[in-house]
Every structure is written in C-alpha cells, then in structure tokens.
Protein backbone atom coordinates (compact mmCIF):
# COMPACT_ATOMS: atom_id res chain seq x y z
CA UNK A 1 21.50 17.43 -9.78
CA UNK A 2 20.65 21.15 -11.12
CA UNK A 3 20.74 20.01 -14.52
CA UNK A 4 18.35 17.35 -13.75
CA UNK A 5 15.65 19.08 -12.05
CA UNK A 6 15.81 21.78 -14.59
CA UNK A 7 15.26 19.01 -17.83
CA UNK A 8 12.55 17.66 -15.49
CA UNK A 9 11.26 20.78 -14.61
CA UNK A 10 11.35 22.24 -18.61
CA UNK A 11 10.09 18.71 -20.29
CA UNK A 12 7.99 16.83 -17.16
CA UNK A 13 6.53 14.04 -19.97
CA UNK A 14 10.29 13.08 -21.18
CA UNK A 15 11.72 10.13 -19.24
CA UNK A 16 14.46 10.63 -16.45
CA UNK A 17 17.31 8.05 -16.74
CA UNK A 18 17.10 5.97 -13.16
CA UNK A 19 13.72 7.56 -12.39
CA UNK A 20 11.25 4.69 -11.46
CA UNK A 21 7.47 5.25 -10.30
CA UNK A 22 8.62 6.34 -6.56
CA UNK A 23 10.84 8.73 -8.21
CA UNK A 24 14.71 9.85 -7.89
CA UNK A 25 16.06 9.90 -4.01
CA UNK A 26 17.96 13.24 -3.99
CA UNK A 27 18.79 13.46 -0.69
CA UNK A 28 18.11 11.87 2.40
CA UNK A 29 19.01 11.77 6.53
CA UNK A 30 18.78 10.18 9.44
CA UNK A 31 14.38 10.49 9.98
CA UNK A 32 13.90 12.01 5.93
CA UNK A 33 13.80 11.63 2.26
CA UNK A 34 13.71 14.12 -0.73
CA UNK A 35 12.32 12.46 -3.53
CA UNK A 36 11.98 13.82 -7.16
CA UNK A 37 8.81 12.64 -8.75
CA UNK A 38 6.17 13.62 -11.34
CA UNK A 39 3.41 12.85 -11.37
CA UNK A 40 1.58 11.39 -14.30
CA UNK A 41 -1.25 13.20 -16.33
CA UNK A 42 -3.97 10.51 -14.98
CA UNK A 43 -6.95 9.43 -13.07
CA UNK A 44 -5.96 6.70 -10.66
CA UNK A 45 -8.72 4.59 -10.13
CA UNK A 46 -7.62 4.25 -6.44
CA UNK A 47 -5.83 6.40 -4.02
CA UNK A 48 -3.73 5.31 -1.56
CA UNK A 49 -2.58 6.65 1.83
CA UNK A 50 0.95 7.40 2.62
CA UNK A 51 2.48 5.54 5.46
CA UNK A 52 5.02 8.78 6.64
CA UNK A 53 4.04 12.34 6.83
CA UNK A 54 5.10 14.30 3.75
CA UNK A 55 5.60 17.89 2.41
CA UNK A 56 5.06 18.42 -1.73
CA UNK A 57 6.52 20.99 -3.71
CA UNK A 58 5.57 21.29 -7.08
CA UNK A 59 8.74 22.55 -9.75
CA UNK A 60 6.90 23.40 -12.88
CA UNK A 61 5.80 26.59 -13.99
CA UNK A 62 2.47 26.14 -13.77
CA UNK A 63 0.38 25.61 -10.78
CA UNK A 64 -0.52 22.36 -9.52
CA UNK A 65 -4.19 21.11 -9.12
CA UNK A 66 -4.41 18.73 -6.04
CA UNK A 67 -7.83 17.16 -4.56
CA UNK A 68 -7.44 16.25 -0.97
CA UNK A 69 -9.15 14.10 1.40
CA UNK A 70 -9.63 13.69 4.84
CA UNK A 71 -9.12 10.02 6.19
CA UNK A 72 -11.41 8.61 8.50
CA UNK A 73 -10.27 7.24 11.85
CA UNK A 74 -10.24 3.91 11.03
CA UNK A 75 -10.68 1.71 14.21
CA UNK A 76 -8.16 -1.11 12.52
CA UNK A 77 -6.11 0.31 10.05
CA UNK A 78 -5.34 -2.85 8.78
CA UNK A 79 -8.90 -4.03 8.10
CA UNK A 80 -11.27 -2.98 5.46
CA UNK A 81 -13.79 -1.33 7.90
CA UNK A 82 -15.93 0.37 4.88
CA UNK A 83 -15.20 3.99 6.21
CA UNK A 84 -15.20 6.23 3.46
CA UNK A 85 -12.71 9.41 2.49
CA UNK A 86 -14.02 12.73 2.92
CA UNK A 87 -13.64 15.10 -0.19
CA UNK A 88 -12.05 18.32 1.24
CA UNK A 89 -11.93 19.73 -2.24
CA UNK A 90 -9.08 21.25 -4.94
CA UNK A 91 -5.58 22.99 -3.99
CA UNK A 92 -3.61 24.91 -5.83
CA UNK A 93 0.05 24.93 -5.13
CA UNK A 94 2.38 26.88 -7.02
CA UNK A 95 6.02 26.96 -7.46
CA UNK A 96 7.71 28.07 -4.35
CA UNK A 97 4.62 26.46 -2.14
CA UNK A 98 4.54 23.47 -0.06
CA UNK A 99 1.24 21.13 0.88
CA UNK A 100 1.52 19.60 3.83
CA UNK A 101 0.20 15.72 4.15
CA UNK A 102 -0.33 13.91 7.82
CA UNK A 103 -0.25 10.02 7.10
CA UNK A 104 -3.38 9.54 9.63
CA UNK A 105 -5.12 12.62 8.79
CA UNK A 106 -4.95 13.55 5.01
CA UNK A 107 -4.40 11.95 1.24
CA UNK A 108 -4.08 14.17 -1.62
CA UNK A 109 -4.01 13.39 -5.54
CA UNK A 110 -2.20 15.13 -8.40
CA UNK A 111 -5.36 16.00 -10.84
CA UNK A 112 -4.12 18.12 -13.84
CA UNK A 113 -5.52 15.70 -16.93
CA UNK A 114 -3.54 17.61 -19.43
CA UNK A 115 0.05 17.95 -18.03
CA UNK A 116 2.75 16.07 -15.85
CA UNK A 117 3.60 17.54 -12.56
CA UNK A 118 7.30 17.44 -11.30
CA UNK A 119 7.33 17.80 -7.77
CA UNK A 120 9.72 17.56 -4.57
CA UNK A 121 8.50 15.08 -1.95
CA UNK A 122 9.81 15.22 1.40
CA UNK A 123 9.00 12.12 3.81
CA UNK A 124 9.42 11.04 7.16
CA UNK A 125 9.92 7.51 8.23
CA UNK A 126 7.16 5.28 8.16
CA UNK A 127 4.45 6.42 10.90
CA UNK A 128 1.79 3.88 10.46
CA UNK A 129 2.29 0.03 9.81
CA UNK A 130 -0.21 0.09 6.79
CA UNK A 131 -1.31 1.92 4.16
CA UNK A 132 -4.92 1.91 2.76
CA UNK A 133 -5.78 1.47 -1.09
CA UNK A 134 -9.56 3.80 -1.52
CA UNK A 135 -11.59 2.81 -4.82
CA UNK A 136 -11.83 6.07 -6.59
CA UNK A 137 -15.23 6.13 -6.94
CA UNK A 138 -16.81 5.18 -3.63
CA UNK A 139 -13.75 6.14 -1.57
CA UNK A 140 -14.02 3.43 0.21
CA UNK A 141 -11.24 1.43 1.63
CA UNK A 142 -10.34 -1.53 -0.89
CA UNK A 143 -7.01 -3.19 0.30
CA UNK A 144 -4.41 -3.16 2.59
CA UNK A 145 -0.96 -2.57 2.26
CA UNK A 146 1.79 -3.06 4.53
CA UNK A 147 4.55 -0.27 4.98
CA UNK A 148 6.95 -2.91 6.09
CA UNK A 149 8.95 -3.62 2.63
CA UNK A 150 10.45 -7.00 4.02
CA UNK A 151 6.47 -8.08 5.34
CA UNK A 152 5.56 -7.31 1.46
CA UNK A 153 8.72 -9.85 0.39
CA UNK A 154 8.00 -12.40 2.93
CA UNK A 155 4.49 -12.35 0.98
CA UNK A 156 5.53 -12.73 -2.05
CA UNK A 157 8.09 -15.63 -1.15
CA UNK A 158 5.19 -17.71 0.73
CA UNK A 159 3.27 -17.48 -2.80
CA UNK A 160 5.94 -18.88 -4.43
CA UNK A 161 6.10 -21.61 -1.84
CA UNK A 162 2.72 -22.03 -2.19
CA UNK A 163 2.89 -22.66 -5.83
CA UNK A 164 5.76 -24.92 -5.75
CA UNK A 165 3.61 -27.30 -4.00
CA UNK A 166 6.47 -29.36 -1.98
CA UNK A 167 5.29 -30.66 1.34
CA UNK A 168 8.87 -29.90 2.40
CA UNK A 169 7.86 -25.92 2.76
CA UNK A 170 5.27 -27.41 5.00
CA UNK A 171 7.59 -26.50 8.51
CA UNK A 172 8.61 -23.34 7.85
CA UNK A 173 5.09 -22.25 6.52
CA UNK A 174 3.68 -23.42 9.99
CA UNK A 175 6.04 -21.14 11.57
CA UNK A 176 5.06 -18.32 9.29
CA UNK A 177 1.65 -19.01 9.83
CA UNK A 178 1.85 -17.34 13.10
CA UNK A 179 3.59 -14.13 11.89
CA UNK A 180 2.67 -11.02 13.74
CA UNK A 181 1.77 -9.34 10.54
CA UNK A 182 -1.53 -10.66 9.24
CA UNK A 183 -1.14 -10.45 5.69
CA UNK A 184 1.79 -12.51 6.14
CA UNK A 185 0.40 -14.68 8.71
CA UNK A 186 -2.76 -15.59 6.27
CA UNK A 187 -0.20 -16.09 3.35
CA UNK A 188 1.29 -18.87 5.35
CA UNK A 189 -2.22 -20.72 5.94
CA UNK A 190 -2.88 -20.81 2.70
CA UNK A 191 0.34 -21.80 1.46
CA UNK A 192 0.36 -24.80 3.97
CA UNK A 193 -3.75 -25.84 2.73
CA UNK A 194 -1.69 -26.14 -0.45
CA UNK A 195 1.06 -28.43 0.18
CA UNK A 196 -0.18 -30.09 2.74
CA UNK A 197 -4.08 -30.45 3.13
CA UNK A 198 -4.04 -32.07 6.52
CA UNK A 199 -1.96 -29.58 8.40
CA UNK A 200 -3.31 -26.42 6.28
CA UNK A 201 -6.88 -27.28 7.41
CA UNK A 202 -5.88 -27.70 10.97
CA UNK A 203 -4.58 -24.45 10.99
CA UNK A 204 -7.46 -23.22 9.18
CA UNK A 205 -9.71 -24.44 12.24
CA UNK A 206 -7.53 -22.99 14.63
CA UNK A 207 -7.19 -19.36 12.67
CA UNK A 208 -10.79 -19.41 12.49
CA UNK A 209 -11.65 -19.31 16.04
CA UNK A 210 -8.37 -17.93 17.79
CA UNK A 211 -6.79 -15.51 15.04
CA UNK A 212 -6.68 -12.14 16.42
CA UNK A 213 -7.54 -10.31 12.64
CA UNK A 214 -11.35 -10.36 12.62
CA UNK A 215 -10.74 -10.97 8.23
CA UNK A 216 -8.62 -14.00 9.18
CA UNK A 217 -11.22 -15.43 11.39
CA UNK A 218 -14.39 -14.61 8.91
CA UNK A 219 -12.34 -15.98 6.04
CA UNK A 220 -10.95 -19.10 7.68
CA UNK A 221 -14.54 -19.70 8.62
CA UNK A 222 -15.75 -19.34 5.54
CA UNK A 223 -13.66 -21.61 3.89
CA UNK A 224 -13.96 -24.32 6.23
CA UNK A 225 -17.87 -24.00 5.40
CA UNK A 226 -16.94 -25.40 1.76
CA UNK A 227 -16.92 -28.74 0.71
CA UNK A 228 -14.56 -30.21 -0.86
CA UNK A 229 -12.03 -27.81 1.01
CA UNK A 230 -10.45 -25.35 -1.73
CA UNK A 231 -7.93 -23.41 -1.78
CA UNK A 232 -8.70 -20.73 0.92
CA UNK A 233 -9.04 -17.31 -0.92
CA UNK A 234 -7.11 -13.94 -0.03
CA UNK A 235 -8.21 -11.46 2.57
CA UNK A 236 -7.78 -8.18 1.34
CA UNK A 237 -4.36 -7.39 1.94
CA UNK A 238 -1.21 -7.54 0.23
C-alpha cells in the first residue's frame, strides 16, 4: 500500500491497476471508508453532492485548488426544487491538510486545469437518501440520485423489463409501482404503460392524483393530458 500511494502520489496522470472512478478502498470500519482517488484535470459540467460526510486530503506535492459551495436547504431533497448553490469561493489545501465536507451543508470541486490531484477521502455512511446532480453553470439542481445502490439496480432492472415488453412482468411491476423510493416507484409505472397499456394507464390515473412525489403527480398528469397515450417520460431522477 506504501508503494502505491507513493507511484500515485509521484505520477497522478498514470493509471492505478484496480483503480476505478470512485477510487481504491484502502481501508475501511464499521461507520468509515478511506478511499484513494485522484481527481481528474477537468471541468465537470455538473457537480454533485455527496450522500456521507467526508474529510479530503490531498497527497501531491503541490497544493490543491478546491471551489466550494454551500447547499441550499432544499425543502425535498429528492425533488428538483430550482434552489441554486452558493459559490463560497477557492481553497487551498496542501499536503498534510484536511477539508472538511458536511453532506447537507457543503459540495466542493477539484479545479486545478493543468494537473491530477491524488487525494485521501474519508467517508461516513450514507447520511442523506439522495444526492443532487447541480448544472455547472446555473448551479441549479438538475437530477436526482439515490444513495441507495440496490434502489439504483432495482432501476435499472425495471428498464430492462420495460424494454422486454412481456405482459408477464406486468405483476411484479404493479408491485414495484408502489415502491417507497420514487425513482423506483415511477420506473415501475412506466414499465407497466409499456407492457401492458390498460393497467399502466390505470396506475397512471391513480399516481396522478394520490402519489405522494409532487414530480410523480405533475408528470403522471401530464401524460395522461396526451393523446394517443405515449410512453410516459422520466422524472428527473435516476
């Protein structure tokens, strides 16, 4: 493990055998994570909140440049309310320096153009249920993302259901349908509208005036309000 963070540490831009984009695990507890990342010499076009509280510690020589921003108080943090970031302005954190992130409070962003920053990332368990995706430009909220890996699965599963087009799926995507998780629960609906019509758009009428996610109900409205019935479209979540 030495001789690993010192090759990332003296060449940040060469590849790392095992290292994927959320890094190399290099320890971890019972409530925490040490992950070894770096971060690439790039301007995201969106920034996304963390879901746990973290601590960063940069390795390289050189100091790194991060831009932080102060999250709103979102009233549903799984809704795209329109509540934009607040610049807070450029860190510098140097070797031997930590920057301290709290997942409802604060988002930060690697912004060196010119270099690669390694960097030790030390997490928490999940403390929210969903992230938030910001467009870069307006820093305002884009998408949401759920924290809950097996929720993000479940998603992609229903899609493929979806696809498949067998009125077979038809039972279990009713049951899905009502999912706590609204991302989930939405991926169902339209799943069901797909293999079968009749039983997707009565769930459609009832999602649209009983669903408890104000997107679900807006969107299951809206699609109702089309004729011929399509193919409802997705709510901003993923």
């Amino acid at each position: 493990m030495r001789k690993l963070l010192g090759d990332v540490c003296r060449q940040p831009d060469r590849g790392v055998p095992g290292m994927t984009d959320g890094g190399v695990v290099v320890a971890q507890g019972a409530g925490w994570s040490l992950t070894l990342r770096v971060a690439a010499p790039y301007r995201p076009d969106r920034l996304v909140s963390a879901a746990a509280h973290c601590l960063i510690a940069p390795l390289g020589p050189d100091p790194a440049l991060v831009e932080v921003f102060a999250r709103p108080a979102h009233e549903r943090p799984d809704a795209l309310d329109g509540q934009a970031l607040t610049p807070l302005g450029m860190r510098t954190v140097a070797k031997g320096q930590v920057l301290a992130l709290d997942a409802g409070q604060r988002l930060a962003v690697f912004t060196r153009p010119d270099a690669a920053c390694p960097h030790l990332l030390l997490t928490s368990p999940p403390v929210v249920a969903y992230r938030l995706a910001y467009d870069r430009t307006t820093l305002r909220p884009v998408q949401v993302i759920s924290a809950d890996l097996d929720a993000t699965r479940l998603t992609y599963a229903i899609r493929l259901l979806g696809a498949a087009g067998k009125s077979t799926s038809g039972p279990r995507l009713e049951e899905l349908s009502r999912h706590p998780q609204h991302q989930v629960r939405w991926e169902a609906i339209r799943a069901l509208f797909r293999v079968d019509r009749p039983a997707g758009t009565a769930r459609l009428r009832e999602a649209a005036a009983h669903d408890r996610h104000p997107e679900i109900r807006a969107t299951a409205a809206a699609a109702l309000g089309r004729a011929p019935a399509p193919a409802p479209r997705p709510v901003g979540a993923t």
